[in-house]
Protein backbone atom coordinates (compact mmCIF):
# COMPACT_ATOMS: atom_id res chain seq x y z
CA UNK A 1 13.34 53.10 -74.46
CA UNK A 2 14.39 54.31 -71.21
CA UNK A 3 17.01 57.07 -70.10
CA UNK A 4 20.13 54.92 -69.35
CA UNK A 5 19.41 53.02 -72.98
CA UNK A 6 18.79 56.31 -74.38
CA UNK A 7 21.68 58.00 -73.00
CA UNK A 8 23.96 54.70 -74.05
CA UNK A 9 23.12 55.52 -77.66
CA UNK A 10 22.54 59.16 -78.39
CA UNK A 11 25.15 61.96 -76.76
CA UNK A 12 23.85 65.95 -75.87
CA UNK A 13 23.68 67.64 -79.57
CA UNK A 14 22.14 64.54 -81.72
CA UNK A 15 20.35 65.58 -84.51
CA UNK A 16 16.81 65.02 -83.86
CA UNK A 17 12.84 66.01 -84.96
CA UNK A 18 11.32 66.63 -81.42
CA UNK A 19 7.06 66.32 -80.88
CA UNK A 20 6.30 68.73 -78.27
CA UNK A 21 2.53 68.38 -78.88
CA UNK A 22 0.98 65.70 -80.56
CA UNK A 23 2.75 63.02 -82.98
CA UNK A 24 2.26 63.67 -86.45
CA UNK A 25 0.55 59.92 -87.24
CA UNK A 26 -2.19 61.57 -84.18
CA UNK A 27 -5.53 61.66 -85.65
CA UNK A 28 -5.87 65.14 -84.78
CA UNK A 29 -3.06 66.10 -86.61
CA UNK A 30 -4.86 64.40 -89.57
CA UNK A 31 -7.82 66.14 -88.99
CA UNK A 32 -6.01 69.65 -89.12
CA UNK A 33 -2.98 68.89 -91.97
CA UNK A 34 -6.65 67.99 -93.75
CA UNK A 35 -8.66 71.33 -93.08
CA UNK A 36 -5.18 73.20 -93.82
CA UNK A 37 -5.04 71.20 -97.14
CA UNK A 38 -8.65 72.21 -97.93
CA UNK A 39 -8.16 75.47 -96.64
CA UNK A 40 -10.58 76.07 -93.92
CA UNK A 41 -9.07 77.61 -90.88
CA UNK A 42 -7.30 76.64 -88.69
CA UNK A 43 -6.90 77.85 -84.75
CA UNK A 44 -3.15 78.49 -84.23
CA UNK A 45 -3.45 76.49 -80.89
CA UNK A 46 -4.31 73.65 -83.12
CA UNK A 47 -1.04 74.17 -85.44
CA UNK A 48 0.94 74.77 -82.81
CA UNK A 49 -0.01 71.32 -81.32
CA UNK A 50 1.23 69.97 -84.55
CA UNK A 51 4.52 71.51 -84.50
CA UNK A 52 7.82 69.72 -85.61
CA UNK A 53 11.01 70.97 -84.60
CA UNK A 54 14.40 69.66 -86.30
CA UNK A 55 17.00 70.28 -83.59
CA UNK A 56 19.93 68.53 -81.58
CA UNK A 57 19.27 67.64 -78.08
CA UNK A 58 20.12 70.02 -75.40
CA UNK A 59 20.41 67.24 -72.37
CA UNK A 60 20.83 63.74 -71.28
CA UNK A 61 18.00 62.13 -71.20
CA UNK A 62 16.51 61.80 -67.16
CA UNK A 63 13.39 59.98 -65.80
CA UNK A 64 10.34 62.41 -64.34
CA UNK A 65 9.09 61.83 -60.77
CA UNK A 66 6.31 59.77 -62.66
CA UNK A 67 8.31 57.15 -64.54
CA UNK A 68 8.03 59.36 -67.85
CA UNK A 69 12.06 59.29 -70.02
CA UNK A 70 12.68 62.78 -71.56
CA UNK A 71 15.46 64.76 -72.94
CA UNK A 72 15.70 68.31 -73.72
CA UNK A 73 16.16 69.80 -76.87
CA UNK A 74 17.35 72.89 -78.45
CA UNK A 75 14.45 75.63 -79.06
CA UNK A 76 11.91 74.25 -76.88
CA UNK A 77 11.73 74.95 -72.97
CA UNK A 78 10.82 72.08 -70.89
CA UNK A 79 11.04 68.31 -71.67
CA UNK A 80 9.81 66.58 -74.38
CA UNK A 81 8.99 62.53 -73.87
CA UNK A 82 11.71 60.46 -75.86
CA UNK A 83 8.84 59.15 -77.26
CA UNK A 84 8.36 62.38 -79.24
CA UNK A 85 11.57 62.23 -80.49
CA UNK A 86 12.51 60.86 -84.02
CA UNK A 87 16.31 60.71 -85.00
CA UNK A 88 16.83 63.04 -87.86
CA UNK A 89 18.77 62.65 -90.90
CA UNK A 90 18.40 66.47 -91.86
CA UNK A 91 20.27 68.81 -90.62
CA UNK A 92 18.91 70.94 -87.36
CA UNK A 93 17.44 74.41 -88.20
CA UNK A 94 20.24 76.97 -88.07
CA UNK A 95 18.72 78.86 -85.10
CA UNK A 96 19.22 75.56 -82.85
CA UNK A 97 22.59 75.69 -83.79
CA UNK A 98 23.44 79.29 -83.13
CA UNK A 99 21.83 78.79 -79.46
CA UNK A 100 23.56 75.03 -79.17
């Protein structure tokens, strides 16, 4: 999806799960949801690359100098690739709504 289509369909403050790091399904993240399971340690650069954040979006999505559609979200500086972004049915975490 690009920014106009993504901007057609989904205002500023839709309820999303943003990706800053790595997807979930990313067999790294299986790797480390595995050694957390088992308990070995884990580096907290690698959990923080597997971080989830349920939050509203913060912008309209834009288009980088590179070709690459992002939006913005609530709780996260910078830009996070709309691919990274999954629609959320919950609702977002109550500290994205007391800075939305």
């Amino acid at each position: 999806m690009n920014d106009e289509e993504w901007k057609a369909l989904y205002p500023i403050g839709t309820p999303v799960v943003a990706h800053p790091g790595i997807r979930p399904e990313d067999p790294l993240v299986v790797a480390v949801r595995k050694r957390q399971a088992e308990g070995r340690f884990v580096e907290e650069a690698d959990a923080n690359l597997c971080r989830a954040l349920t939050t509203v979006t913060r912008t309209p999505a834009w288009m980088l100098g590179c070709g690459a559609p992002v939006v913005s979200v609530e709780g996260y500086t910078g830009a996070i690739h709309l691919a990274h972004i999954d629609m959320s049915v919950e609702p977002p975490s109550k500290a994205a709504v007391a800075r939305g």
